[in-house]
Protein backbone atom coordinates (compact mmCIF):
# COMPACT_ATOMS: atom_id res chain seq x y z
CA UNK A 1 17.81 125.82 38.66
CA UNK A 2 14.77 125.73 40.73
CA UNK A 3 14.70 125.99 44.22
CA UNK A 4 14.06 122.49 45.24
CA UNK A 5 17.12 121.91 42.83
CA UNK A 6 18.93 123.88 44.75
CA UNK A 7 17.81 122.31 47.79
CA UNK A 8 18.51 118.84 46.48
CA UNK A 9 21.71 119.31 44.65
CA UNK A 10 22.21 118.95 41.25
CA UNK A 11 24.75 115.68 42.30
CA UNK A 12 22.37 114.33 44.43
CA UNK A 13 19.12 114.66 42.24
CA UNK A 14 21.07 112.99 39.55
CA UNK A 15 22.22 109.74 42.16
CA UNK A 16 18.87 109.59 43.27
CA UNK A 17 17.61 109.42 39.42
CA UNK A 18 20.20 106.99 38.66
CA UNK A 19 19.38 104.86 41.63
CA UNK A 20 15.39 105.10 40.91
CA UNK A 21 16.12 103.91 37.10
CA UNK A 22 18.63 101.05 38.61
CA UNK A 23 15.83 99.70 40.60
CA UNK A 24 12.84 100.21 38.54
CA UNK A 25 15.05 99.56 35.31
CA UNK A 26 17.52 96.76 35.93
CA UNK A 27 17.71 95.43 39.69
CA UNK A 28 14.64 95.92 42.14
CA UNK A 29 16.26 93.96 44.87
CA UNK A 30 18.80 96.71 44.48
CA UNK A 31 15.94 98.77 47.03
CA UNK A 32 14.39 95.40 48.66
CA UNK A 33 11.19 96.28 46.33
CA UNK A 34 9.52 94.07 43.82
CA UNK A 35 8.38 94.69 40.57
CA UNK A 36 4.89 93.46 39.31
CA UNK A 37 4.32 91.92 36.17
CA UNK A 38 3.83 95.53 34.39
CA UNK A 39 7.35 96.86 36.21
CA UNK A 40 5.35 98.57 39.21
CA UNK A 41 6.06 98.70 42.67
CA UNK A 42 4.85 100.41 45.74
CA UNK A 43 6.02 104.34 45.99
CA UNK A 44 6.32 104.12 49.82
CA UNK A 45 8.92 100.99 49.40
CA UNK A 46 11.01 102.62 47.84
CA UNK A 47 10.82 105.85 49.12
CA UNK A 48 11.70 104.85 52.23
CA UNK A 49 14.72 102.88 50.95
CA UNK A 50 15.60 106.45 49.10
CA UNK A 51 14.92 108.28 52.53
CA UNK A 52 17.37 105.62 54.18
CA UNK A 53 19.94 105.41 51.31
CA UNK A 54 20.37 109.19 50.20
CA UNK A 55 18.55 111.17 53.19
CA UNK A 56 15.99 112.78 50.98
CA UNK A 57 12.57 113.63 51.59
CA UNK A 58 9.51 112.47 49.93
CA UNK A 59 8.94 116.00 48.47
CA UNK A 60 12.56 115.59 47.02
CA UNK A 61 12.10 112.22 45.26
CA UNK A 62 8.58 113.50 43.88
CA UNK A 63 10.62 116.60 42.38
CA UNK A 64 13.33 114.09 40.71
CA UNK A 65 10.37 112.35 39.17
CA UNK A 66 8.59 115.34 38.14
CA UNK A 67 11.76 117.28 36.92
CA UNK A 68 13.63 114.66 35.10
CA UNK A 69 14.62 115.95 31.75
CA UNK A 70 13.69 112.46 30.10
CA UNK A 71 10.84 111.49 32.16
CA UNK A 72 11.91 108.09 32.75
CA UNK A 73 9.15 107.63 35.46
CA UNK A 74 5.41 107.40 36.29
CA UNK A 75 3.76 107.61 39.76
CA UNK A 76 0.35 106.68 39.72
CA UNK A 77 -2.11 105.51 42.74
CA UNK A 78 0.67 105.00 44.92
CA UNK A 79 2.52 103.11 42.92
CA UNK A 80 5.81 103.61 40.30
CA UNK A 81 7.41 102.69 37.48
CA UNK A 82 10.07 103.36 34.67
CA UNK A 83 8.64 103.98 31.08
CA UNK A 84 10.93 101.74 29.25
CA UNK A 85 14.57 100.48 29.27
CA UNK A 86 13.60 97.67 31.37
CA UNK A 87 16.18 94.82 31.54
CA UNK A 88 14.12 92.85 33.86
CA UNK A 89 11.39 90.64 32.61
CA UNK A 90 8.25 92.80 32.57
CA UNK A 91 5.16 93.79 30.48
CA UNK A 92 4.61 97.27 29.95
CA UNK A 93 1.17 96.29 28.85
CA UNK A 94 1.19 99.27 25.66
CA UNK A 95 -1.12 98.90 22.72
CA UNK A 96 0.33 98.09 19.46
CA UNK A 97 0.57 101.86 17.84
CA UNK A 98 0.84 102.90 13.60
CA UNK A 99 4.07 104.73 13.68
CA UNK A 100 5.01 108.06 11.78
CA UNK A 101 6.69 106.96 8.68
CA UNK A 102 10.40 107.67 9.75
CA UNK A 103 11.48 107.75 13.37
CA UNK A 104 15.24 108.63 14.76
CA UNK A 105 17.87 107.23 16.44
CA UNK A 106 21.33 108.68 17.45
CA UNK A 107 24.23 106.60 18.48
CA UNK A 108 28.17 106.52 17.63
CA UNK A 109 28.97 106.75 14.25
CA UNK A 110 32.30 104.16 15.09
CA UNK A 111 29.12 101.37 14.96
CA UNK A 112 27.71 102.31 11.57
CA UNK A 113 28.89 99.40 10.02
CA UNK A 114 27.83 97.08 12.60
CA UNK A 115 24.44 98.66 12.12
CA UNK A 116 24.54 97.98 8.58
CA UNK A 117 24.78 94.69 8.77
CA UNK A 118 22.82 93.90 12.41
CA UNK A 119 20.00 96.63 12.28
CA UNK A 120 19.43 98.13 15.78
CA UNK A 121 18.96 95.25 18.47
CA UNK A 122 17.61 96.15 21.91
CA UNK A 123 20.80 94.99 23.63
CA UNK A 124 20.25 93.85 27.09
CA UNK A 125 17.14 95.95 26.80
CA UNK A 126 13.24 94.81 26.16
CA UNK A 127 12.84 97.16 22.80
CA UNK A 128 15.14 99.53 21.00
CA UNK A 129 14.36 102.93 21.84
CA UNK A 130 13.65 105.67 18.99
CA UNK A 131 12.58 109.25 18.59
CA UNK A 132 9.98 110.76 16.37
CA UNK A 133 12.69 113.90 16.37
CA UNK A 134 15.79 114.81 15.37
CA UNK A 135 16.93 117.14 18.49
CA UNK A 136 15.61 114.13 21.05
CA UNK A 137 18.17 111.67 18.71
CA UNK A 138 20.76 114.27 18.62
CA UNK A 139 20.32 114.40 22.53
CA UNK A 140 20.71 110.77 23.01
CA UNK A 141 23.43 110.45 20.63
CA UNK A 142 25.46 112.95 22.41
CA UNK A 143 25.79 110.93 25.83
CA UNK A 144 28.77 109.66 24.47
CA UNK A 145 32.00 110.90 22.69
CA UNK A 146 31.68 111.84 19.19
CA UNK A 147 31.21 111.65 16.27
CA UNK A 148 27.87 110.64 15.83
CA UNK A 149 25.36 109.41 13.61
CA UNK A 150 21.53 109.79 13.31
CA UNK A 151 20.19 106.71 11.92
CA UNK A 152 16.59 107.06 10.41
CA UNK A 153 14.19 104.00 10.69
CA UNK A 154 11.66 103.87 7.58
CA UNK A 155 9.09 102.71 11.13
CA UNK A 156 5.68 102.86 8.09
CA UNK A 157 7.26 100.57 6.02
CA UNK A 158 8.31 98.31 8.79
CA UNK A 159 5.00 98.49 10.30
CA UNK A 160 3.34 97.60 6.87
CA UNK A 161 5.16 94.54 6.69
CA UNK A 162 4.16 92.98 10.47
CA UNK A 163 6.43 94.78 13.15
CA UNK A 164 5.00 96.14 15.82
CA UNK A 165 5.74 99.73 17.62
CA UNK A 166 4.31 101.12 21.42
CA UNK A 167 5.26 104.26 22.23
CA UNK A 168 5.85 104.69 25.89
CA UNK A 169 4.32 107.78 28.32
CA UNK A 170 6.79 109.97 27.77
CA UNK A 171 6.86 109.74 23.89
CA UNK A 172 9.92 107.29 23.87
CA UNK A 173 8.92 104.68 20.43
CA UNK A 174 9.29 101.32 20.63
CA UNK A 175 10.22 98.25 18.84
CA UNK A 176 12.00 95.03 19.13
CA UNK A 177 14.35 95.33 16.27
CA UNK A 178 15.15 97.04 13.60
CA UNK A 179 16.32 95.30 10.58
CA UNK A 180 19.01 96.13 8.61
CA UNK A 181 17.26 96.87 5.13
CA UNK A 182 14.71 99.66 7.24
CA UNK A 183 17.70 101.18 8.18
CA UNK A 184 19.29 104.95 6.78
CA UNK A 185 22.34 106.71 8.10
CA UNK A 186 23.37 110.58 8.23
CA UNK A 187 26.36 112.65 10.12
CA UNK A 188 25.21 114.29 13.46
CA UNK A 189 27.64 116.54 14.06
C-alpha cells in the first residue's frame, strides 16, 4: 500500500471510486455534474462535490484515478471521464479497430446456457466488455461467486463479417453484441 493509500484508506479510496464510476458511469446528477455528449464533465465539479461528499482532497481523488487497478478513468485538460461501462446515453467517439482474432470474457458458468443461446448482450450497458487476455477475464470473472467460465469470442471472424470493435484507453475491447455462433466456452477454475 502506498502512502497516499494509507492516507486515504483502502475503504474510502474504494467509495470514492465507486462514487466517481456512479456519476461518470450511470447517474451524473448523482454529483450535480453533467455529462457532454462524449461522457465528459468538468474535474473541478466534481471534485468539489467529492471534497463535500467524502472530505477528500484533490490530491486524493487524483491518486484514486491514477491508482485504480482497472483504470476506469481519464482526466484530461481539466476535464473527466469513465472509459466505458456507460449506461447513460453517450458517445465515446473511438475509431472502429481490427480486433485480435479471439478475445476473452469471464462470467458465471450458472449462465452458460443462456449464453449459448443469447450470445453476450451489453445488458444495461453501451457495449459488452472483453479482454484480449486470459488473467484480465479470469479477474473479471472472479467478482462473483464461482464457478466460472471463460468464454472466448472468435472477435476476426466476427469482424470479417461486419461487426464492429473500439477498444477503450485502458485496453478494455468493445462491441455491441456477441452472437451466439462466435461464441466458445471453457472452465475457469
Amino acid at each position: 500500500m502506498s502512502p497516499k493509500q494509507a492516507l486515504l484508506g483502502k475503504s474510502r479510496a474504494r467509495d470514492v471510486s465507486k462514487f466517481m464510476s456512479l456519476v461518470l458511469r450511470h447517474d451524473p446528477s448523482a454529483a450535480r455534474v453533467t455529462l457532454d455528449e462524449n461522457g465528459w464533465c468538468d474535474f473541478e465539479q466534481l471534485s468539489a462535490e467529492l471534497r463535500r461528499r467524502f472530505k477528500v482532497s484533490d490530491e486524493e481523488i487524483l491518486h484514486v484515478i491514477d491508482s485504480n487497478d482497472k483504470q476506469r478513468f481519464v482526466l484530461r485538460d481539466g476535464r473527466i471521464r469513465a472509459n466505458q461501462g456507460h449506461s447513460v446515453d453517450i458517445e465515446l467517439a473511438l475509431d472502429p479497430v481490427e480486433p485480435p482474432d479471439t478475445l476473452l470474457h469471464g462470467t458465471q458458468a450458472s449462465i452458460r446456457d443462456a449464453l449459448a443461446r443469447e450470445g453476450l448482450t451489453r445488458q444495461n450497458r453501451r457495449f459488452v466488455h472483453l479482454s484480449a487476455d486470459r488473467e484480465t477475464a479470469r479477474i473479471v470473472a472472479r467478482r462473483r461467486a464461482g464457478p466460472h467460465l471463460l468464454v472466448t469470442v472468435a472477435a476476426g471472424a466476427m469482424h470479417r463479417d461486419g461487426h464492429v470493435f473500439h477498444i477503450s484507453e485502458n485496453g478494455v475491447w468493445l462491441t455491441e453484441a456477441v452472437p451466439p455462433r462466435y461464441l466458445g466456452f471453457e472452465p475457469l477454475d
